[in-house]
C-alpha atoms as a PDB file:
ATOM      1  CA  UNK A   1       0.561  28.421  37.021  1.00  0.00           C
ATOM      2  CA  UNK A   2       0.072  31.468  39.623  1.00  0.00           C
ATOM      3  CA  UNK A   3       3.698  32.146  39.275  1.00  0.00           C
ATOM      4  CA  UNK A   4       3.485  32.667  35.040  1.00  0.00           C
ATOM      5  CA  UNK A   5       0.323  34.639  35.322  1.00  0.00           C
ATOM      6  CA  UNK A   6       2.377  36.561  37.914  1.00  0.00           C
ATOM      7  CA  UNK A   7       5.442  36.456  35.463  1.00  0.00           C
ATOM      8  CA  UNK A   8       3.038  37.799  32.513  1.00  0.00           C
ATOM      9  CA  UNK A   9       1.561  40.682  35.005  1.00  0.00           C
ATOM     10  CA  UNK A  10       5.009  41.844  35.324  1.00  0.00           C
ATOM     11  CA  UNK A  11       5.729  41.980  31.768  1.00  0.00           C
ATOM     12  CA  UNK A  12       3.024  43.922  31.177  1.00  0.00           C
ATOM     13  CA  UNK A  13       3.610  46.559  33.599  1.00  0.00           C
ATOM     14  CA  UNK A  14       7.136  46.931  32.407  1.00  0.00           C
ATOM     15  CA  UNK A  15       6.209  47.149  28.923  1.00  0.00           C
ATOM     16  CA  UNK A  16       3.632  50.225  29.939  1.00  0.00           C
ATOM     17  CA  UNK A  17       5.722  51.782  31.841  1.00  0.00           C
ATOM     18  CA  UNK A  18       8.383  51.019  28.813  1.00  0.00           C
ATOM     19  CA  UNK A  19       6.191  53.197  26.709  1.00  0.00           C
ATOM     20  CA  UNK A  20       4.870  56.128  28.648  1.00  0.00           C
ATOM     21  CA  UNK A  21       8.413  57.019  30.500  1.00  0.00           C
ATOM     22  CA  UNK A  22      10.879  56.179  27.447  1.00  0.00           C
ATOM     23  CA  UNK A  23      12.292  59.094  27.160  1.00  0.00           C
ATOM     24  CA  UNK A  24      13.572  58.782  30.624  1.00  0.00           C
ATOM     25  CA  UNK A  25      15.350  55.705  31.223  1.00  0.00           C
ATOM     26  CA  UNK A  26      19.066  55.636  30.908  1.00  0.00           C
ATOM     27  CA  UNK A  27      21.414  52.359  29.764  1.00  0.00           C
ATOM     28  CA  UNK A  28      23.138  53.562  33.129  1.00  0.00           C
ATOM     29  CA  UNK A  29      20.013  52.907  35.458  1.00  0.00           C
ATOM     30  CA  UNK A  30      18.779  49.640  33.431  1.00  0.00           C
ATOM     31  CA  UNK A  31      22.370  48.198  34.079  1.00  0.00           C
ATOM     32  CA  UNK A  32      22.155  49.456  38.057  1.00  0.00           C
ATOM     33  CA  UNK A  33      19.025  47.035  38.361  1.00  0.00           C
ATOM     34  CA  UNK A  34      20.557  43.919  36.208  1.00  0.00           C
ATOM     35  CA  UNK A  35      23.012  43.413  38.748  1.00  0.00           C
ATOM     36  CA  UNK A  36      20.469  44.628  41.692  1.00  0.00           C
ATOM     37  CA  UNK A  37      18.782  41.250  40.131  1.00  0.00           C
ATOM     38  CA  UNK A  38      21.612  39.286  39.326  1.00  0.00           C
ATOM     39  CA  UNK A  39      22.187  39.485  43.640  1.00  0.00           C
ATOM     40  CA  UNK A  40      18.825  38.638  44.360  1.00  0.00           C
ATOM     41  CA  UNK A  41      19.240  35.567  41.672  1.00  0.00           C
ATOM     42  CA  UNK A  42      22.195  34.192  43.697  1.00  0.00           C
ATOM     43  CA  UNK A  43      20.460  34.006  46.202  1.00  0.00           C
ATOM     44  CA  UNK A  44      17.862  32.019  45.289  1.00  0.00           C
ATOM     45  CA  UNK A  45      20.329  29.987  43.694  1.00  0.00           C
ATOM     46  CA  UNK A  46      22.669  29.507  46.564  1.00  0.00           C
ATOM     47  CA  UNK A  47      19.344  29.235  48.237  1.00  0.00           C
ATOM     48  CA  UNK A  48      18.177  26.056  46.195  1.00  0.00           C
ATOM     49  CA  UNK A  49      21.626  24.421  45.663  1.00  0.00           C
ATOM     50  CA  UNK A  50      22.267  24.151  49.141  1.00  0.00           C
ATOM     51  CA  UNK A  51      18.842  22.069  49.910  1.00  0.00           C
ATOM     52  CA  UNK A  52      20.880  18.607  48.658  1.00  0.00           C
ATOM     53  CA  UNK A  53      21.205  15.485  50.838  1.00  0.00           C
ATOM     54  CA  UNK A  54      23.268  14.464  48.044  1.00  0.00           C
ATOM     55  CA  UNK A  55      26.069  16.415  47.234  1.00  0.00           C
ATOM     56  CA  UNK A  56      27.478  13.870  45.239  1.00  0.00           C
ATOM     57  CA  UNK A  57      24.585  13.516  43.150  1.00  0.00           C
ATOM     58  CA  UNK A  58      24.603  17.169  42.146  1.00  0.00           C
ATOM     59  CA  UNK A  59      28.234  16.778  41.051  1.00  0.00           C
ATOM     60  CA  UNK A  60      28.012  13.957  39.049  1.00  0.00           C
ATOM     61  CA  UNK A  61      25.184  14.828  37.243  1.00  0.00           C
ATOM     62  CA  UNK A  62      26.379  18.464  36.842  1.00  0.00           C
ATOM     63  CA  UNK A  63      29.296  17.027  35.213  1.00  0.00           C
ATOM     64  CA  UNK A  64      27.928  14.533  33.032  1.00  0.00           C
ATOM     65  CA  UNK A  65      24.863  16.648  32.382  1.00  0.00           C
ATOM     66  CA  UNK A  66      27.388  19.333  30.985  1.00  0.00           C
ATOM     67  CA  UNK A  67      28.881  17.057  28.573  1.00  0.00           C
ATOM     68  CA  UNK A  68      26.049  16.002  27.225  1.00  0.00           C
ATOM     69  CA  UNK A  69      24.614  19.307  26.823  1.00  0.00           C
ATOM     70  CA  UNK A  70      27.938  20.458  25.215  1.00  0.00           C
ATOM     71  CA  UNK A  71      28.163  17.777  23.114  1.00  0.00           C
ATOM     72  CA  UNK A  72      24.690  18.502  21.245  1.00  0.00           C
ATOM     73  CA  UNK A  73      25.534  21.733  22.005  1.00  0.00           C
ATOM     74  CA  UNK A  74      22.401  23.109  23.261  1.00  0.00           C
ATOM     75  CA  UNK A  75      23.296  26.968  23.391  1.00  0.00           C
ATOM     76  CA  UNK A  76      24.026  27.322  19.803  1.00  0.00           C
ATOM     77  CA  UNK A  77      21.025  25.501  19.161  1.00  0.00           C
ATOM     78  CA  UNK A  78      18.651  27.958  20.967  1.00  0.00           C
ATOM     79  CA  UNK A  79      20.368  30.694  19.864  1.00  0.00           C
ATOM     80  CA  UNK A  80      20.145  29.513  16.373  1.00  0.00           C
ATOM     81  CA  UNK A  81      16.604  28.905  16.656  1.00  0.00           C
ATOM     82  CA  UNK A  82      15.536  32.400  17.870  1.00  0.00           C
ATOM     83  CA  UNK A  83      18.051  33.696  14.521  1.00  0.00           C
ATOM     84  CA  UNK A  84      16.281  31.895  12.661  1.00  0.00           C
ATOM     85  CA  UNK A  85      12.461  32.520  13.895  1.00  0.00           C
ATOM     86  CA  UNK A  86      13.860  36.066  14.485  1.00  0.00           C
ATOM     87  CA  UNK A  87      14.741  36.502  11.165  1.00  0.00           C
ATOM     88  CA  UNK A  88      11.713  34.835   9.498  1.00  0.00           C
ATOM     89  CA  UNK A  89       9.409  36.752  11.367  1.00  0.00           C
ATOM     90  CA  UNK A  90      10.455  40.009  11.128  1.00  0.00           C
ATOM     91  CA  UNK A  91      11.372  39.513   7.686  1.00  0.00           C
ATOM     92  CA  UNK A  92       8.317  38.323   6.299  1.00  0.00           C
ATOM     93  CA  UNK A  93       6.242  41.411   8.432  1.00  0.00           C
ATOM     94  CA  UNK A  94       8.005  44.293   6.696  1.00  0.00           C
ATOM     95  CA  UNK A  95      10.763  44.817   9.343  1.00  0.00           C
ATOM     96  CA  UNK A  96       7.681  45.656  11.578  1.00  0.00           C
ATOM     97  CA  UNK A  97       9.419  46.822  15.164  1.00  0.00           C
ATOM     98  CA  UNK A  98       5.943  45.484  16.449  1.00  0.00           C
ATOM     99  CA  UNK A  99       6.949  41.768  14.998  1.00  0.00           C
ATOM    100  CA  UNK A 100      10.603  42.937  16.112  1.00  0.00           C
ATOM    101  CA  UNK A 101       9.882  43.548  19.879  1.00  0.00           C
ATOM    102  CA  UNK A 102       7.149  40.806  19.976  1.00  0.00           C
ATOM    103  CA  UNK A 103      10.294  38.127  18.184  1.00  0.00           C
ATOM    104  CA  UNK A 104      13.151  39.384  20.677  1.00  0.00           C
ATOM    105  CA  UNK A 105      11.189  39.551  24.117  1.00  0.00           C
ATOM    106  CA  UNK A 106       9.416  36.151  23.875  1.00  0.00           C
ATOM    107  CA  UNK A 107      12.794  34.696  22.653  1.00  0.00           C
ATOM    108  CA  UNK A 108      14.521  36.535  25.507  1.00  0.00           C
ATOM    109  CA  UNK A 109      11.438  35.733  28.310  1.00  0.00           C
ATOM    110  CA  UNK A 110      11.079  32.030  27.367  1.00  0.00           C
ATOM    111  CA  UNK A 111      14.196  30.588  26.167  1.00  0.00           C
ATOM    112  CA  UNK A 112      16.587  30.272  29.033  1.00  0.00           C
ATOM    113  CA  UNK A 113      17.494  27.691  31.617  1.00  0.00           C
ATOM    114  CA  UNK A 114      15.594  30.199  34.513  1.00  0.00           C
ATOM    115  CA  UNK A 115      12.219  29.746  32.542  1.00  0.00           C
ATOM    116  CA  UNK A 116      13.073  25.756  32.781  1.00  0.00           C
ATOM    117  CA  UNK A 117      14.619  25.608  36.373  1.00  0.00           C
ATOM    118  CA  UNK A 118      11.838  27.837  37.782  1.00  0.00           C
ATOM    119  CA  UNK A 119       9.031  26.046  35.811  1.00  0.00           C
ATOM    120  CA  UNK A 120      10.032  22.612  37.233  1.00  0.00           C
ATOM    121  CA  UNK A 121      10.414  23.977  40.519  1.00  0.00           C
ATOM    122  CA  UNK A 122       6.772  25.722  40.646  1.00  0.00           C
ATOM    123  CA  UNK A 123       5.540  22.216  39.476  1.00  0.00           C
ATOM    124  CA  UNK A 124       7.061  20.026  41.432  1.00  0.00           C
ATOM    125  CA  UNK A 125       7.693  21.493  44.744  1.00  0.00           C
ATOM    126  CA  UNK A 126       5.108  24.576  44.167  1.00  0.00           C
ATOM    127  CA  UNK A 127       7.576  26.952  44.623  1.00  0.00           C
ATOM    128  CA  UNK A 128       7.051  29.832  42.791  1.00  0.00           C
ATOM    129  CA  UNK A 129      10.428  32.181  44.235  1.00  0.00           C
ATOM    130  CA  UNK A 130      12.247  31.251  40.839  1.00  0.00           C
ATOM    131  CA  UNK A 131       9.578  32.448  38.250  1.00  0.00           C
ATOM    132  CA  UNK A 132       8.403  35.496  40.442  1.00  0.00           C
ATOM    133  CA  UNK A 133      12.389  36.428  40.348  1.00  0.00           C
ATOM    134  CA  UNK A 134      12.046  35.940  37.188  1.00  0.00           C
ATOM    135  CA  UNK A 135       9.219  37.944  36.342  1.00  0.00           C
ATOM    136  CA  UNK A 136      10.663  41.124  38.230  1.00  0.00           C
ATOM    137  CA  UNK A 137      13.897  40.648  35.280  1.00  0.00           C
ATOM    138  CA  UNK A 138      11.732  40.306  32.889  1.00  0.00           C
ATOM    139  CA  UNK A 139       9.475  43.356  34.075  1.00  0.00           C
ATOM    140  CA  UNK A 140      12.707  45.180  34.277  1.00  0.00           C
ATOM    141  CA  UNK A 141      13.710  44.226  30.555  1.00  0.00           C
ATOM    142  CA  UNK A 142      10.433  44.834  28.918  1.00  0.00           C
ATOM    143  CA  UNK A 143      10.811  48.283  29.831  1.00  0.00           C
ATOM    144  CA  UNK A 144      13.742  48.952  27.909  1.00  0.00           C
ATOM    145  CA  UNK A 145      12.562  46.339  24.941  1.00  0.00           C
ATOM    146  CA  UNK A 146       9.200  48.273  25.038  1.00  0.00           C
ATOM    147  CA  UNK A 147      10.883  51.949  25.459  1.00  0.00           C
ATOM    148  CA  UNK A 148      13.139  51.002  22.266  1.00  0.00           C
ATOM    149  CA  UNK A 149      10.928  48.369  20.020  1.00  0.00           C
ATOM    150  CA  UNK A 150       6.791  49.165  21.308  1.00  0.00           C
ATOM    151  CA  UNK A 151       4.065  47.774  22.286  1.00  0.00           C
ATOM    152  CA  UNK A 152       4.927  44.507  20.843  1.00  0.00           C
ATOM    153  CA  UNK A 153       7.023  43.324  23.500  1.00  0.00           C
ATOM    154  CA  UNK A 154       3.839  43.217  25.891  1.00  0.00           C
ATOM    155  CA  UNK A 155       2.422  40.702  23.489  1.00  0.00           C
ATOM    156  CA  UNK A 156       5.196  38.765  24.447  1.00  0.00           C
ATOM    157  CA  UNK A 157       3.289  37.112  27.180  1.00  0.00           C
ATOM    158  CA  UNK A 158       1.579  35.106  24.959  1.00  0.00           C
ATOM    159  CA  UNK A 159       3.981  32.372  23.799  1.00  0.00           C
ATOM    160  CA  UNK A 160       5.138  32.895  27.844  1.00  0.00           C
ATOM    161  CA  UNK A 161       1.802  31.624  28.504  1.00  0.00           C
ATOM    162  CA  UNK A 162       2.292  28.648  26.600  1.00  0.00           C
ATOM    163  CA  UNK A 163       5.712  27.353  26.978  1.00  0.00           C
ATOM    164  CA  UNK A 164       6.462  28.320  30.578  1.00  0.00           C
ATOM    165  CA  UNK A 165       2.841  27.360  31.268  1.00  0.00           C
ATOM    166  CA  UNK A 166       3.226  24.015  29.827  1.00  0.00           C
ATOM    167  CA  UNK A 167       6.534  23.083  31.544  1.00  0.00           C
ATOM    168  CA  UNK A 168       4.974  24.174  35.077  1.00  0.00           C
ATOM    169  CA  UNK A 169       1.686  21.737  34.339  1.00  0.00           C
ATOM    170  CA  UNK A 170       4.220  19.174  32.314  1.00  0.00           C
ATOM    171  CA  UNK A 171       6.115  19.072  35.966  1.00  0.00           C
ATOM    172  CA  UNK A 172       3.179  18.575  38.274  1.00  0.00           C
ATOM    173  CA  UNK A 173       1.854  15.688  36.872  1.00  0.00           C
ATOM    174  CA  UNK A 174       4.966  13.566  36.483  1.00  0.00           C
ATOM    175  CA  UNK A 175       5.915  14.963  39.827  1.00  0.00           C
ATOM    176  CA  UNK A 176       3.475  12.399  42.372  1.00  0.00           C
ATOM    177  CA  UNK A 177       5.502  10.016  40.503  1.00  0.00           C
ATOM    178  CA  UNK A 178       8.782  10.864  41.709  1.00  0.00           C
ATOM    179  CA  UNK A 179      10.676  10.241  44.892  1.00  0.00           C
ATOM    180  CA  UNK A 180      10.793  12.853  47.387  1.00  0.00           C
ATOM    181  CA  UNK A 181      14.972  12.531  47.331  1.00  0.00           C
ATOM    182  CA  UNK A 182      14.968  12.864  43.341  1.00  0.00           C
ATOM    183  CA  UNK A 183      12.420  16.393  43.846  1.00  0.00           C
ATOM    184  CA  UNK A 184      15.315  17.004  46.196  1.00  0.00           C
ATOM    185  CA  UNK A 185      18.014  17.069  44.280  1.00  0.00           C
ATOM    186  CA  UNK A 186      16.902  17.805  40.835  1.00  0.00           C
ATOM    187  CA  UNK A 187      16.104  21.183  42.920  1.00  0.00           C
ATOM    188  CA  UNK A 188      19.673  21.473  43.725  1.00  0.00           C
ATOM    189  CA  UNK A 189      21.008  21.450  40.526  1.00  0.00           C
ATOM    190  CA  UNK A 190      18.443  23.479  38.995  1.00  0.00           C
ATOM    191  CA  UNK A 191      19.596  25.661  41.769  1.00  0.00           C
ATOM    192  CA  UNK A 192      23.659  25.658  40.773  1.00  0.00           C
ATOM    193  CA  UNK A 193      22.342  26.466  37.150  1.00  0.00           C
ATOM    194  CA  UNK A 194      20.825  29.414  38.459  1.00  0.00           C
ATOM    195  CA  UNK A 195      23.533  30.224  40.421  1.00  0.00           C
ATOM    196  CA  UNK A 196      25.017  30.464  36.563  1.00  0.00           C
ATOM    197  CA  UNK A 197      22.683  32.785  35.606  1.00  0.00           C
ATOM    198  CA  UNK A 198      23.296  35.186  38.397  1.00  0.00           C
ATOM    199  CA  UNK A 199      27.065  35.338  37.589  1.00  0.00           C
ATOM    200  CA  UNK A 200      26.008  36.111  33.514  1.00  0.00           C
ATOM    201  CA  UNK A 201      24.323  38.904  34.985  1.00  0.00           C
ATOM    202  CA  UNK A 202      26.530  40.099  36.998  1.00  0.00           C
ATOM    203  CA  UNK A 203      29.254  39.796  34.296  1.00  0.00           C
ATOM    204  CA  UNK A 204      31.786  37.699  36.868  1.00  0.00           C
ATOM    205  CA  UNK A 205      33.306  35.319  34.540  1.00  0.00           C
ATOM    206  CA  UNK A 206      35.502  36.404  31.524  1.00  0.00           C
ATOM    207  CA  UNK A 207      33.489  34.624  29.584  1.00  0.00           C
ATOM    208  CA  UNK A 208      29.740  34.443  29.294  1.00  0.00           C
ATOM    209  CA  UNK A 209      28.559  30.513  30.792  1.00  0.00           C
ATOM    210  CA  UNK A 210      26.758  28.792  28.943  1.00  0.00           C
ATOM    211  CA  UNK A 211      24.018  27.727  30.903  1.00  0.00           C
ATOM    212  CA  UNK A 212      22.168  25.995  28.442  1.00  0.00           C
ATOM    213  CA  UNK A 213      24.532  23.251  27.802  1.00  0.00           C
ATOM    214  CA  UNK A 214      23.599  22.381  31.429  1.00  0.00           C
ATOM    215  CA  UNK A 215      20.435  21.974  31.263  1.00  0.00           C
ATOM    216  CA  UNK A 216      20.208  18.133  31.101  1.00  0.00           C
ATOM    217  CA  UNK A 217      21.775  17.883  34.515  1.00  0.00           C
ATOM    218  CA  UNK A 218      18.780  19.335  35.795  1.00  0.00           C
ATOM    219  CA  UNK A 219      16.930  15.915  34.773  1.00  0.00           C
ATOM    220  CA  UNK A 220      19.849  12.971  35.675  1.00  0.00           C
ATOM    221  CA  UNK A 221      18.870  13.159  39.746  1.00  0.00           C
ATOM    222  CA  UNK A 222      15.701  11.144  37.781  1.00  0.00           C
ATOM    223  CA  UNK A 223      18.315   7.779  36.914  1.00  0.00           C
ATOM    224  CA  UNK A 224      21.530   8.887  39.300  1.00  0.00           C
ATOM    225  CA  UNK A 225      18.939   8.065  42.617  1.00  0.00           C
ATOM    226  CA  UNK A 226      17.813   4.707  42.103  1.00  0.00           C
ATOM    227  CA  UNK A 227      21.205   3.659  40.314  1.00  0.00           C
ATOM    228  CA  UNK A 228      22.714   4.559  43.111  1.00  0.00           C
ATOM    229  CA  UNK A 229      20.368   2.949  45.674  1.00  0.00           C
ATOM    230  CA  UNK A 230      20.605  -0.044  43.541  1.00  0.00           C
ATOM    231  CA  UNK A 231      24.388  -0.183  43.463  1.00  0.00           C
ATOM    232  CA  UNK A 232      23.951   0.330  47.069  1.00  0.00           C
ATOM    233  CA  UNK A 233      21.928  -2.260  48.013  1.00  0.00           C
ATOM    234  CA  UNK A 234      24.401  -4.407  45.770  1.00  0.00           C
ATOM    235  CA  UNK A 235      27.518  -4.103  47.527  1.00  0.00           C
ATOM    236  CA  UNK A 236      25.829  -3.876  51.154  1.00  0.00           C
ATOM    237  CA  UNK A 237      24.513  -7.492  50.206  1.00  0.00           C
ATOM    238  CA  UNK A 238      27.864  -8.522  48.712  1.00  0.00           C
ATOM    239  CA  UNK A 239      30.293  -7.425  51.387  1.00  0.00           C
END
């Protein structure tokens, strides 16, 4: 929890500053920083990914975790649901840029696979690099959501609060529960997706990845560990 109240100071800070200096940021400078950040999320990704015992394991269930996530297509769905609440919302408020900036920021600051990857990690292993991280791009985004849309956007940490809150607590309990080598690696692979993230920002790949429809890899280390010790401890006694 440190790490989203840390996260939400951030937010707020970059939506003040948003609102007294707007008439002085430039798209040029804002785009400097993104990829400024998009290094510093590499490496934390490259950072994470390379903490496996497994390597195996993070391949496997990066693979089938992709399919599954592209199969139910997970992307479209999130992006479907923040048209859809986005559209709703501001609708039904008049076309209010207060309900605008308040819709797009806590869409933008909760919905993505760093919110998830970095919420699990600050639960399980309390290790809060990957929301901090976070919450310096999301301090540097509410200042040109805040310059553009107002003071709505700070209200944004809110629903932050809640959902990023939530997953962090969510994580720490089931986490005594878990085997130190399934921690382990579900930290690796939360670290590849990361390592996705950093190339979106840094606009390396023709197209945009779709991180989302990785997300359930992040989770398989939970059944790949102790189906693999079992088929382990099969064969051993077998052969």
């Amino acid at each position: 929890m440190p790490a989203t109240f840390i996260n939400m100071l951030l937010v707020l800070l970059g939506g003040a500053a948003g609102l007294m200096f707007k008439n002085l940021i430039s798209g040029r400078l804002m785009s400097i920083l993104t990829h400024a950040l998009g290094l510093c999320v590499l490496c934390i990704g490259i950072s994470s990914a390379t903490g496996t015992q497994n390597m195996l394991c993070v391949i496997v269930c990066m693979v089938i975790g992709t399919v599954i996530g592209n199969a139910v297509d997970i992307e479209r769905r999130l992006e479907g649901a923040g048209d859809f609440l986005r559209a709703r919302l501001i609708k039904g408020e008049g076309n209010s840029r207060f309900t605008e900036g308040f819709v797009n920021a806590s869409l933008l600051f909760c919905v993505g696979a760093m919110a998830i990857t970095g919420s699990i990690d600050a639960g399980l292993n309390h290790n809060y690099t990957t929301i901090v991280s976070k919450g310096v791009i999301d301090g540097v985004t509410s200042i040109s959501f805040a310059a553009t849309m107002g003071v709505g956007v700070m209200f944004s940490v809110i629903p932050l609060l809640i959902y990023q809150g939530g997953i962090t607590l969510l994580a720490g309990w089931v986490g005594p529960y878990l085997p130190a080598p399934v921690i382990t690696e579900m930290t690796a692979v939360g670290g590849a997706l990361i390592i996705a993230i950093a190339v979106n920002m840094l606009e390396l790949s023709r197209e945009k990845i779709k991180v989302g429809n990785m997300l359930p890899a992040i989770f398989l280390p939970i059944a790949y560990i102790p189906l693999a010790n079992w088929l382990s401890a099969l064969f051993s006694s077998l052969f």
